[in-house]
PDB file of N, CA and C in Angstrom:
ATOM      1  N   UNK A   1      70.046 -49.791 -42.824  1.00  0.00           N
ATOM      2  CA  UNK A   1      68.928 -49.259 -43.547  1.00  0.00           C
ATOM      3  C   UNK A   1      69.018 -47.732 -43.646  1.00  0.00           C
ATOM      4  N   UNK A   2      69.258 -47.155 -42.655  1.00  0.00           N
ATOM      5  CA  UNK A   2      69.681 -45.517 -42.754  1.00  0.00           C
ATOM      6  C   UNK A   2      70.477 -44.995 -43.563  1.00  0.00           C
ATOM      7  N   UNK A   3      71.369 -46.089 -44.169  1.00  0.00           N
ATOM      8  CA  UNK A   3      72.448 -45.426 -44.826  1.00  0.00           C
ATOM      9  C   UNK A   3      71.762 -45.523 -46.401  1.00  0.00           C
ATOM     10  N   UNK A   4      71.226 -46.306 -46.536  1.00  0.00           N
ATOM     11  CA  UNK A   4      70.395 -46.157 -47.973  1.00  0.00           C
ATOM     12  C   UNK A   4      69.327 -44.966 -48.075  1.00  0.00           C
ATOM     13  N   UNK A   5      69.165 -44.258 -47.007  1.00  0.00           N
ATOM     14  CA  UNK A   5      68.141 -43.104 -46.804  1.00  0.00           C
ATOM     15  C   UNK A   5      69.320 -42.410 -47.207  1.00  0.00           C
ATOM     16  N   UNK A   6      70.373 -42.157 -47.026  1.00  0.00           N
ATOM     17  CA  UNK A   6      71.341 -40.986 -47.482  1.00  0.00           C
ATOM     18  C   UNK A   6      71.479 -41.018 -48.812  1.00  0.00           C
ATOM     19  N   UNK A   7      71.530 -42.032 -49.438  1.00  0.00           N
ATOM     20  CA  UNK A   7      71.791 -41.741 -50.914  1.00  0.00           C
ATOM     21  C   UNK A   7      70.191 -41.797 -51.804  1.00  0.00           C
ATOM     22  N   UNK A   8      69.250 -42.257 -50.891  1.00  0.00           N
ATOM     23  CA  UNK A   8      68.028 -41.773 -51.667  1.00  0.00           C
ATOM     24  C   UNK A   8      67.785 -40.364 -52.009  1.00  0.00           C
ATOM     25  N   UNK A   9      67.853 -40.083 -53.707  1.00  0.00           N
ATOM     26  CA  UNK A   9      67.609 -38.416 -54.012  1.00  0.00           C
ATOM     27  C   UNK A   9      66.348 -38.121 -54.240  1.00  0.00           C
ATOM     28  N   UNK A  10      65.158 -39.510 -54.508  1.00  0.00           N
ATOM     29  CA  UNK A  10      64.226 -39.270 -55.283  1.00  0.00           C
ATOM     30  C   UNK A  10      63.055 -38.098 -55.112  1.00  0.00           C
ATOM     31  N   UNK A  11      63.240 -37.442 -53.929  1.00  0.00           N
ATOM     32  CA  UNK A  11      62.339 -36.792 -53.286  1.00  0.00           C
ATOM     33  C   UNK A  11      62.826 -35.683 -53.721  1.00  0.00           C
ATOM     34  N   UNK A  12      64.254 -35.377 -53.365  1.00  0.00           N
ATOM     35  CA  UNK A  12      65.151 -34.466 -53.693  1.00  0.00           C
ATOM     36  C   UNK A  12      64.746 -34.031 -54.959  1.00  0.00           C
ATOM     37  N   UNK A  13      65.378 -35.353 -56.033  1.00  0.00           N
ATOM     38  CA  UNK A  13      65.238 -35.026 -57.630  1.00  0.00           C
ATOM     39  C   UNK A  13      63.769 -34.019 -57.736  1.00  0.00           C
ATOM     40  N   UNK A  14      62.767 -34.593 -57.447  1.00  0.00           N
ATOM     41  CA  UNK A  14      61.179 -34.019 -57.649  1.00  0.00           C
ATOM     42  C   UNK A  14      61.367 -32.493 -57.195  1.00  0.00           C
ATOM     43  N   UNK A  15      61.892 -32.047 -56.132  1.00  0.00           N
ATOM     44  CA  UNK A  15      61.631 -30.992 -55.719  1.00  0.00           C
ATOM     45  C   UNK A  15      62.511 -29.855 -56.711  1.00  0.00           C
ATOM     46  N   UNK A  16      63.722 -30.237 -57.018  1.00  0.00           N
ATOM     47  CA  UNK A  16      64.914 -30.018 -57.566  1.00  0.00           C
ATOM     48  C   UNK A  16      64.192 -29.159 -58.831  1.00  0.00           C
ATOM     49  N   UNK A  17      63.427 -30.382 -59.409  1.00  0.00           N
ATOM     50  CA  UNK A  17      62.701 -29.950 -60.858  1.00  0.00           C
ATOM     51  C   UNK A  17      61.417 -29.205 -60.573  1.00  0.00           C
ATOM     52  N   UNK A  18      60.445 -29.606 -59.443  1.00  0.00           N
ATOM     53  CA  UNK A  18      59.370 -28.568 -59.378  1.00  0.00           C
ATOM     54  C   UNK A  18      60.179 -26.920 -58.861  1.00  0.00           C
ATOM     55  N   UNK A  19      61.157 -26.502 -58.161  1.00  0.00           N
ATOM     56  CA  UNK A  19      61.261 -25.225 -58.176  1.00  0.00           C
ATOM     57  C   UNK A  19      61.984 -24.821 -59.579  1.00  0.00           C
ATOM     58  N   UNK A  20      62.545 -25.662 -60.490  1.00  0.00           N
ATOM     59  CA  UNK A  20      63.217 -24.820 -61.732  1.00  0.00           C
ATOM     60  C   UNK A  20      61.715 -24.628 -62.728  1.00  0.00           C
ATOM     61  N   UNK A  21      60.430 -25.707 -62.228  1.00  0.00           N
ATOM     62  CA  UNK A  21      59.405 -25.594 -63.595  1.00  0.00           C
ATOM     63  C   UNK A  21      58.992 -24.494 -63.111  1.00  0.00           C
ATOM     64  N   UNK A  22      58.830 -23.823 -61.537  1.00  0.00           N
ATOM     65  CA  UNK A  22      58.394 -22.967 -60.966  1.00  0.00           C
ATOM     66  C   UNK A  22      58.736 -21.441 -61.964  1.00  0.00           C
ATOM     67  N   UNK A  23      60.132 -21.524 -61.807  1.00  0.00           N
ATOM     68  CA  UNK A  23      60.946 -20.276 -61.999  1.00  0.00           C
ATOM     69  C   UNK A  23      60.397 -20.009 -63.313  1.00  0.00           C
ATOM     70  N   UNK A  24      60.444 -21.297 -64.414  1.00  0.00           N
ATOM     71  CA  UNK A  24      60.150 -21.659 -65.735  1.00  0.00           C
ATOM     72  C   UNK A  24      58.934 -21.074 -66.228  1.00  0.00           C
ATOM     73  N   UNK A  25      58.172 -21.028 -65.128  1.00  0.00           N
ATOM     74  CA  UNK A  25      56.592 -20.535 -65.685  1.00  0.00           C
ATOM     75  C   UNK A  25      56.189 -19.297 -65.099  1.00  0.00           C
ATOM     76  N   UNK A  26      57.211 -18.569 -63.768  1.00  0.00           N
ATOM     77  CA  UNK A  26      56.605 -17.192 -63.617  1.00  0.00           C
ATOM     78  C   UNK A  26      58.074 -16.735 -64.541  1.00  0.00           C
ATOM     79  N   UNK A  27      59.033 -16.917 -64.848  1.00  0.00           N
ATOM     80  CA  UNK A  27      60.081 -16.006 -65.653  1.00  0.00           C
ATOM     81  C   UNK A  27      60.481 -17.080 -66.563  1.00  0.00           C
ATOM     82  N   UNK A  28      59.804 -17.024 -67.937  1.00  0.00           N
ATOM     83  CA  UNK A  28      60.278 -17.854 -68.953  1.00  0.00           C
ATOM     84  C   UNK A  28      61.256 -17.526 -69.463  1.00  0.00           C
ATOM     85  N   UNK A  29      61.828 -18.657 -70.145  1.00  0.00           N
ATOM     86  CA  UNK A  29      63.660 -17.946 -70.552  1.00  0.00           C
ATOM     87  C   UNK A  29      63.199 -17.058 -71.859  1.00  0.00           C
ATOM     88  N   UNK A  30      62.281 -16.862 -72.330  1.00  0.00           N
ATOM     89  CA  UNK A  30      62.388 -15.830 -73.284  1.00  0.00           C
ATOM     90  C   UNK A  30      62.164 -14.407 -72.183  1.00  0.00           C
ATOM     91  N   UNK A  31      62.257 -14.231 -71.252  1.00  0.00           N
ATOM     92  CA  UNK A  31      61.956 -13.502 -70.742  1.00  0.00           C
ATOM     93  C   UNK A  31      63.371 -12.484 -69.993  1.00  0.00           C
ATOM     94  N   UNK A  32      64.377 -13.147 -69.942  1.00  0.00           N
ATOM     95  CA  UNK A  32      65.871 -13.326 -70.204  1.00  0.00           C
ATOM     96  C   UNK A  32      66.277 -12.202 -71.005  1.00  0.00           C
ATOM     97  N   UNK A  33      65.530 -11.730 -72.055  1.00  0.00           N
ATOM     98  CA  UNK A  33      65.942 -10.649 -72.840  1.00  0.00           C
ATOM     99  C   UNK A  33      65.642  -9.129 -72.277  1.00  0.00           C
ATOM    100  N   UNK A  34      64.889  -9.519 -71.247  1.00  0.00           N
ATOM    101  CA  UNK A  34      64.095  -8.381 -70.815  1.00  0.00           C
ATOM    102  C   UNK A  34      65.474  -7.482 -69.991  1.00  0.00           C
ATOM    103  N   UNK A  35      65.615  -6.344 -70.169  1.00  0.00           N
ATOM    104  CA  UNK A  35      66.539  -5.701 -69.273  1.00  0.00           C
ATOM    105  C   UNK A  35      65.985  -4.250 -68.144  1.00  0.00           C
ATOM    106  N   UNK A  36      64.593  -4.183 -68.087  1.00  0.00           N
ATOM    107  CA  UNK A  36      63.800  -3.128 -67.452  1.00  0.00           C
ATOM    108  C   UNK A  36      64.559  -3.597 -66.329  1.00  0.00           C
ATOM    109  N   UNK A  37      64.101  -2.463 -65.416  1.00  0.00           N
ATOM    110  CA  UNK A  37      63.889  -2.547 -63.946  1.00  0.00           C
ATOM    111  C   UNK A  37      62.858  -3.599 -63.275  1.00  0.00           C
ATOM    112  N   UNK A  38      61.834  -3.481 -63.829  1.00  0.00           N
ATOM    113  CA  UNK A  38      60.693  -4.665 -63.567  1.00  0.00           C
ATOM    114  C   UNK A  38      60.776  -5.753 -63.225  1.00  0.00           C
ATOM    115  N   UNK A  39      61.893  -6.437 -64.910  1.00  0.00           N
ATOM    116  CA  UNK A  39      62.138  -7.391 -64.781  1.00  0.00           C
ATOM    117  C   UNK A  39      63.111  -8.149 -63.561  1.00  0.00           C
ATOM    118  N   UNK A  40      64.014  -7.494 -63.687  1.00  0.00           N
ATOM    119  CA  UNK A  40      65.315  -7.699 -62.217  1.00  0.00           C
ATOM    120  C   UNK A  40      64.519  -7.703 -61.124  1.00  0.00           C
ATOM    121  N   UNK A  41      63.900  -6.732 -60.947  1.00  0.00           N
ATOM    122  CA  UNK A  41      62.720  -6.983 -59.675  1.00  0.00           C
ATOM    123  C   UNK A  41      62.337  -8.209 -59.981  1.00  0.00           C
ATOM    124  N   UNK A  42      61.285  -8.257 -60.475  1.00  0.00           N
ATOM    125  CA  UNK A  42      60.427  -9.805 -60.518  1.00  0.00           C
ATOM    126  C   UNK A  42      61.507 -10.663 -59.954  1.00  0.00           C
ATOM    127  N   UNK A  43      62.795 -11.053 -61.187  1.00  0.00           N
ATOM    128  CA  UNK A  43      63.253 -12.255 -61.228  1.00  0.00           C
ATOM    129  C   UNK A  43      63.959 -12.327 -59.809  1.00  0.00           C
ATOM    130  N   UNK A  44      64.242 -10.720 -59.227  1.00  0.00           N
ATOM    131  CA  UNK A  44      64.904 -11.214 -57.754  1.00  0.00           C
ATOM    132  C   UNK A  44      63.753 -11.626 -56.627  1.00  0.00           C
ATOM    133  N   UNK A  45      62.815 -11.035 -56.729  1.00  0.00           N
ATOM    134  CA  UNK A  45      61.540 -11.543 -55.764  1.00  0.00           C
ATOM    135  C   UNK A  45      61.261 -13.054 -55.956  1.00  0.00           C
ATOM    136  N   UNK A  46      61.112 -13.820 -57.025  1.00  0.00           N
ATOM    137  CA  UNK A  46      60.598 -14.973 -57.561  1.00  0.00           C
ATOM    138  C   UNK A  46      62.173 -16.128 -56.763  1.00  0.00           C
ATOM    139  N   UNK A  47      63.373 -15.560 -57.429  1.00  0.00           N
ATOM    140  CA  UNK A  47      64.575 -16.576 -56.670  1.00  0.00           C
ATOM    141  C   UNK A  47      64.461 -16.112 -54.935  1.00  0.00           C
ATOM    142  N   UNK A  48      64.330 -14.967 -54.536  1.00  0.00           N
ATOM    143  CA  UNK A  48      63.945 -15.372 -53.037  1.00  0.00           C
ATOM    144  C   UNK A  48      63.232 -16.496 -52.469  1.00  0.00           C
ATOM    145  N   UNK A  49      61.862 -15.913 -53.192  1.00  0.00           N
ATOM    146  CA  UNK A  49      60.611 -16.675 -52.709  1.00  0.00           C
ATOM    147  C   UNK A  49      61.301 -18.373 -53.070  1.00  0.00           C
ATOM    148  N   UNK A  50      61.695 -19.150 -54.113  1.00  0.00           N
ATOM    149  CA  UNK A  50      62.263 -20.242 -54.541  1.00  0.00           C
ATOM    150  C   UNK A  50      63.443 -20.431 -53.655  1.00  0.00           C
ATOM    151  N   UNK A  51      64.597 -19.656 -52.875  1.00  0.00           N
ATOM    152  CA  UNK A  51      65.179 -20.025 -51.910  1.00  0.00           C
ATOM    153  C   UNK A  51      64.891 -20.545 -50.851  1.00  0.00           C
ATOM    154  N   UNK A  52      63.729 -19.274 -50.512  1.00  0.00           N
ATOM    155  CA  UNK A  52      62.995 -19.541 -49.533  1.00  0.00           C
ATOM    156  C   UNK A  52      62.290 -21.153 -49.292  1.00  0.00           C
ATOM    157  N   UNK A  53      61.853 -21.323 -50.432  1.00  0.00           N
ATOM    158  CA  UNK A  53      61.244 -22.867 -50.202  1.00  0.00           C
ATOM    159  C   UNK A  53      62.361 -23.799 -49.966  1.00  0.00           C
ATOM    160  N   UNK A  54      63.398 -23.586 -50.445  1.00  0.00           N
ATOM    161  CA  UNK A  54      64.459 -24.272 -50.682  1.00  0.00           C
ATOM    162  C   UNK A  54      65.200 -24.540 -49.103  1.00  0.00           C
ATOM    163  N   UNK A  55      65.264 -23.582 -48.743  1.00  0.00           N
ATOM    164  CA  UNK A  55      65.334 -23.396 -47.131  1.00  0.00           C
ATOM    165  C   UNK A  55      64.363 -23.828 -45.950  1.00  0.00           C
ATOM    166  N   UNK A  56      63.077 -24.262 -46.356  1.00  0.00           N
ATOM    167  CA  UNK A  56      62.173 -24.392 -46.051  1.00  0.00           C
ATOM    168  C   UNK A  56      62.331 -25.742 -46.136  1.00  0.00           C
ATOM    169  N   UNK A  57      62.130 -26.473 -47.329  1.00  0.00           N
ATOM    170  CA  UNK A  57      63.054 -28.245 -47.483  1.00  0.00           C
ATOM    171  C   UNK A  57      63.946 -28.699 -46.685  1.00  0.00           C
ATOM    172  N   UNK A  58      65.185 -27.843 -46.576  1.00  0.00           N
ATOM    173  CA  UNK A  58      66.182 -28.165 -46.229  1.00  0.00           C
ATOM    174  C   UNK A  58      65.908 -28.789 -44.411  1.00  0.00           C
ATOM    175  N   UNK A  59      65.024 -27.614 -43.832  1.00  0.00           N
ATOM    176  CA  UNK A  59      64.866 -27.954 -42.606  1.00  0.00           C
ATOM    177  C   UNK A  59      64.147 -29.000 -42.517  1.00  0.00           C
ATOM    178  N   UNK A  60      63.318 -28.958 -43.164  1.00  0.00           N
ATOM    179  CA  UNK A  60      62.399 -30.090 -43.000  1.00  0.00           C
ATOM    180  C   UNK A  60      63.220 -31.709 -43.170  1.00  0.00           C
ATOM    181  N   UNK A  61      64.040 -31.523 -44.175  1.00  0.00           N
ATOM    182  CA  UNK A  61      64.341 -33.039 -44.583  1.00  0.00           C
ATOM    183  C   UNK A  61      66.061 -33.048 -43.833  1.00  0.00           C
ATOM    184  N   UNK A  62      66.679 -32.087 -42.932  1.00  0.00           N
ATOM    185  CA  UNK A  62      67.829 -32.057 -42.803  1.00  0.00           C
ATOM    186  C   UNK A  62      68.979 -32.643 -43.485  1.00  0.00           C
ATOM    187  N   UNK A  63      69.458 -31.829 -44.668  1.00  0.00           N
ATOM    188  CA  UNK A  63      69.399 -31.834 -45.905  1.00  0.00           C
ATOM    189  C   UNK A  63      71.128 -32.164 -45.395  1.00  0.00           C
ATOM    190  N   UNK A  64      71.779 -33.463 -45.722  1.00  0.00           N
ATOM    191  CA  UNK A  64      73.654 -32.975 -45.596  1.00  0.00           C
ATOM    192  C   UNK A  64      73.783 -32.594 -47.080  1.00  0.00           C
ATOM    193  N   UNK A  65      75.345 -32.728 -46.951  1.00  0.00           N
ATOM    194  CA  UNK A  65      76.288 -31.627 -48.287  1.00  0.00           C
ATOM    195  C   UNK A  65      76.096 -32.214 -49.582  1.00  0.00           C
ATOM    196  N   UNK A  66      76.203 -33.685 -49.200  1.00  0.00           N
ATOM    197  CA  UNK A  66      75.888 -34.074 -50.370  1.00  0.00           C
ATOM    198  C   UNK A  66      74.535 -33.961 -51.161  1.00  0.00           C
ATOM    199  N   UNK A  67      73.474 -33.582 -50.363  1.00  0.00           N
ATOM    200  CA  UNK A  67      72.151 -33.535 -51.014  1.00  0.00           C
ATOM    201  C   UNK A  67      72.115 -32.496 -51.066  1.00  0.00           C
ATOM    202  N   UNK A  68      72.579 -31.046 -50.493  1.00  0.00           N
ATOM    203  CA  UNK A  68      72.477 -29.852 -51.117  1.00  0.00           C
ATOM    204  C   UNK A  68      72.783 -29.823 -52.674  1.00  0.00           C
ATOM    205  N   UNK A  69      74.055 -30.007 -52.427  1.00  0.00           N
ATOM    206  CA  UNK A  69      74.720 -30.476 -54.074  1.00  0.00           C
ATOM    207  C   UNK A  69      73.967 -30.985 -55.085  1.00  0.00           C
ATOM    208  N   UNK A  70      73.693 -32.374 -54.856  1.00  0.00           N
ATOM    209  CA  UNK A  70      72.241 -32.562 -55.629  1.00  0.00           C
ATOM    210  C   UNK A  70      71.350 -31.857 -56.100  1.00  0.00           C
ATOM    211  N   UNK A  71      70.569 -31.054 -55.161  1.00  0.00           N
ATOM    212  CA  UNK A  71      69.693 -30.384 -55.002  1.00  0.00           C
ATOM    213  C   UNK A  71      69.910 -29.313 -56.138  1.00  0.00           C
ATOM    214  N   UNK A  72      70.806 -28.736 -55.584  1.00  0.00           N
ATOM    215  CA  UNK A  72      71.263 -27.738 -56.992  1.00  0.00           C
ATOM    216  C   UNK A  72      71.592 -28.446 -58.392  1.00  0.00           C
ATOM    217  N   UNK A  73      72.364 -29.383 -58.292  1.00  0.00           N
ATOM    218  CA  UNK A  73      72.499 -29.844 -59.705  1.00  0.00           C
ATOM    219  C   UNK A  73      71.199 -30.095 -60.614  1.00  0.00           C
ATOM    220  N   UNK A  74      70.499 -30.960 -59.563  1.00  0.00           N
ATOM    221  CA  UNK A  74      68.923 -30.850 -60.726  1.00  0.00           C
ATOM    222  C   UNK A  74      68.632 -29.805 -60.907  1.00  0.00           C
ATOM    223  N   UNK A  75      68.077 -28.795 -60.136  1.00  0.00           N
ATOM    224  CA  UNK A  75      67.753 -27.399 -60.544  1.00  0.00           C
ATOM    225  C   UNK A  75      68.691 -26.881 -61.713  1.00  0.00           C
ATOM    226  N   UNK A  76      69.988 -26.534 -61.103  1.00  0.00           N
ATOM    227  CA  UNK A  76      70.792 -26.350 -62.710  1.00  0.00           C
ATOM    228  C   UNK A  76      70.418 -26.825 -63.787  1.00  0.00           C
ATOM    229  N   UNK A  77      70.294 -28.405 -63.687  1.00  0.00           N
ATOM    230  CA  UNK A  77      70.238 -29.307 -65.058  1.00  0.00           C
ATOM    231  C   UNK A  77      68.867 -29.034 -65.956  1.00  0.00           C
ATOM    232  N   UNK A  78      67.815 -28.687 -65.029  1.00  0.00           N
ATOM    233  CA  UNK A  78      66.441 -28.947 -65.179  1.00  0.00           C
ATOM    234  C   UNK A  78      66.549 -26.937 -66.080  1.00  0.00           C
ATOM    235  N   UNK A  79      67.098 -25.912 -65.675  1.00  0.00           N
ATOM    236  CA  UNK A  79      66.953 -24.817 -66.008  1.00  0.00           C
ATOM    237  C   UNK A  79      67.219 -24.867 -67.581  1.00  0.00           C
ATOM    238  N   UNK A  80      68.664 -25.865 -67.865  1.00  0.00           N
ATOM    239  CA  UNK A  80      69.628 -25.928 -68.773  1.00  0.00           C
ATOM    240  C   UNK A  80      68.479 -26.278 -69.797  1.00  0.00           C
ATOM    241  N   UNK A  81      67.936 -27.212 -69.596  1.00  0.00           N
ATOM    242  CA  UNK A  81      66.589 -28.439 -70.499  1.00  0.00           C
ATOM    243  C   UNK A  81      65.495 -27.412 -71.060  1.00  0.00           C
ATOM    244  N   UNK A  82      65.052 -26.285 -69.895  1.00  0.00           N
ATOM    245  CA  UNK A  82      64.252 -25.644 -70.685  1.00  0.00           C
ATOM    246  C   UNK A  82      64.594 -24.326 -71.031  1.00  0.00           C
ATOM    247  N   UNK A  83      66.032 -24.312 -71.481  1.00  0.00           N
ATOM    248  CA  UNK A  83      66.495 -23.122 -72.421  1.00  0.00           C
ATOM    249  C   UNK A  83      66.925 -22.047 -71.785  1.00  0.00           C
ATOM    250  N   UNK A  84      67.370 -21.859 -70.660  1.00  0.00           N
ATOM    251  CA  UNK A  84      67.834 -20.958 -70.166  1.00  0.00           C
ATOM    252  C   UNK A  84      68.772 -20.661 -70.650  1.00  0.00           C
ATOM    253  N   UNK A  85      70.319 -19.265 -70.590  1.00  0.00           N
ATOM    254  CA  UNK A  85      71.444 -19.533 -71.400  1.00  0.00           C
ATOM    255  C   UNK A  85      72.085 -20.028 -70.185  1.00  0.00           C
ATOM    256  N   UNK A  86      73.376 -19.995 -70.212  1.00  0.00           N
ATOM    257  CA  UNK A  86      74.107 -20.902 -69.387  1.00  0.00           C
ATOM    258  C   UNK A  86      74.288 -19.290 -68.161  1.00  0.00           C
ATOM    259  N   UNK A  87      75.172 -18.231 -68.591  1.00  0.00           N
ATOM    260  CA  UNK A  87      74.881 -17.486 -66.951  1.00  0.00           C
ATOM    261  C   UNK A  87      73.467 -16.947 -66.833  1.00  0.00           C
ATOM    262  N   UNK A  88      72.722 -17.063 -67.357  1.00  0.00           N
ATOM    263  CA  UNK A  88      71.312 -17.336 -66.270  1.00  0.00           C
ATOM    264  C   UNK A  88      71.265 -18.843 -65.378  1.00  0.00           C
ATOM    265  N   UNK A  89      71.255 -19.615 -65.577  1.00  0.00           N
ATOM    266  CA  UNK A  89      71.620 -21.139 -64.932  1.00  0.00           C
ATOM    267  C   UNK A  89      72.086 -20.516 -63.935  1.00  0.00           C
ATOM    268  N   UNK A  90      73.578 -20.399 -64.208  1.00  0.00           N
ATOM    269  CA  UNK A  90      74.710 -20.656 -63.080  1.00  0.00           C
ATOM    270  C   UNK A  90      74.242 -19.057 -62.087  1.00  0.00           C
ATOM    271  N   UNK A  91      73.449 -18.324 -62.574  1.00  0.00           N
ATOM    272  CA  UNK A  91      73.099 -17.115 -61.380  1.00  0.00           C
ATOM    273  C   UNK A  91      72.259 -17.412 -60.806  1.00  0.00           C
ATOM    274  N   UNK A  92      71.373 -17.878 -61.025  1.00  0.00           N
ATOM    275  CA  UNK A  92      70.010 -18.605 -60.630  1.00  0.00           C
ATOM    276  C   UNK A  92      70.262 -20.074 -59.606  1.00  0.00           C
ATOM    277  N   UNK A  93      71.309 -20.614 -59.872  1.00  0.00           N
ATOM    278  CA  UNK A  93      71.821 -21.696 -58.503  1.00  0.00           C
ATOM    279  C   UNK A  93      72.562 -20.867 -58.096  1.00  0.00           C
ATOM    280  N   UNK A  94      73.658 -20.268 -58.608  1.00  0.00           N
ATOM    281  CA  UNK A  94      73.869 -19.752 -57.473  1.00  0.00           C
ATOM    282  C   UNK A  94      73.143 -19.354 -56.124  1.00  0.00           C
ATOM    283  N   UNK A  95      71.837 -17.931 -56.665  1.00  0.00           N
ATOM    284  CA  UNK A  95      70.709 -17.924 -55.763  1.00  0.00           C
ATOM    285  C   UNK A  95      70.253 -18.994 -54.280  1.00  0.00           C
ATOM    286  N   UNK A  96      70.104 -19.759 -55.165  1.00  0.00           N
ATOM    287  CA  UNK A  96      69.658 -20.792 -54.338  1.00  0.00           C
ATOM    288  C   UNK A  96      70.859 -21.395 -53.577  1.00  0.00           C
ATOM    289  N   UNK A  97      72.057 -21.894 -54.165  1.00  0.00           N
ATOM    290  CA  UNK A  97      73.067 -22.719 -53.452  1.00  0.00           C
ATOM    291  C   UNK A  97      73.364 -20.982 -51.883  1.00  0.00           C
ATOM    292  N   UNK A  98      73.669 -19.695 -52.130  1.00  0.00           N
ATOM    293  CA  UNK A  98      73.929 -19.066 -51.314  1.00  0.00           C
ATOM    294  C   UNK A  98      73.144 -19.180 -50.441  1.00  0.00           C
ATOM    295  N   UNK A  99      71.446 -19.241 -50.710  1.00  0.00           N
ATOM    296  CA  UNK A  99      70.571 -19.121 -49.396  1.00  0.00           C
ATOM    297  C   UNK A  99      70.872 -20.439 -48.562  1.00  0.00           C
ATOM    298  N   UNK A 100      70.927 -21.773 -49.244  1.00  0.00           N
ATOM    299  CA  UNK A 100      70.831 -22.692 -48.508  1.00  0.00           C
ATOM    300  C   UNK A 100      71.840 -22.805 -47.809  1.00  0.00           C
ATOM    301  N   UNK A 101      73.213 -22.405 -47.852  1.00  0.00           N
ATOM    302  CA  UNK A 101      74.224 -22.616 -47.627  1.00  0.00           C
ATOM    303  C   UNK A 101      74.818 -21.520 -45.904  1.00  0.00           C
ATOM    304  N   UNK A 102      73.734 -20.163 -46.293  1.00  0.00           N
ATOM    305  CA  UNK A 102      73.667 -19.149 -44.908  1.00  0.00           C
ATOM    306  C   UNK A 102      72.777 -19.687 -44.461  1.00  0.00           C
ATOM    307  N   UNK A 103      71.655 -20.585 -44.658  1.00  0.00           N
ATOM    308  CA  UNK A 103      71.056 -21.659 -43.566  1.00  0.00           C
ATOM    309  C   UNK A 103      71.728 -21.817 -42.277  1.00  0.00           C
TER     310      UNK A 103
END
């Protein structure tokens, strides 16, 4: 029975997509164009704080490699869906895959 707990993502998937709707609604991808100082601020405070939770999961659900992976892929996938360009995506998991990973 435990071993079907390892490949259950569904909890995973949910969380995966609530931190990308997160990112989605305090830094919308039209927002992407922005090149101030402000903005880089914001968007680096906002992927902390979203690591942070992410790190925060991880302990909680003692997360192995394969569900990190996961974890990021929805987030990636979920960024991709609501229009991000592609290196915003891949900087933005990154973000997240580095924090979880110095866990």
């Amino acid at each position: 029975m435990a071993l079907l707990g390892w490949f259950d993502t569904s909890e995973l998937e949910d969380f995966g997509t609530v931190l990308a709707n997160d990112l989605a609604r305090r830094f919308p991808p039209a927002s992407e164009a922005r090149t101030d100082t402000g903005a880089k601020y914001q968007l680096k405070v906002i992927l902390e704080g979203l690591g942070a939770r992410a790190v925060r999961f991880h302990d909680e659900k003692k997360l192995s490699v394969y569900k990190k992976a996961k974890l990021a892929n929805v987030f990636k996938w979920r960024l991709k869906e609501l229009g991000y360009t592609e290196g915003f995506v891949d900087n933005a998991t990154k973000e997240i895959v580095n924090r979880l990973a110095a866990n």
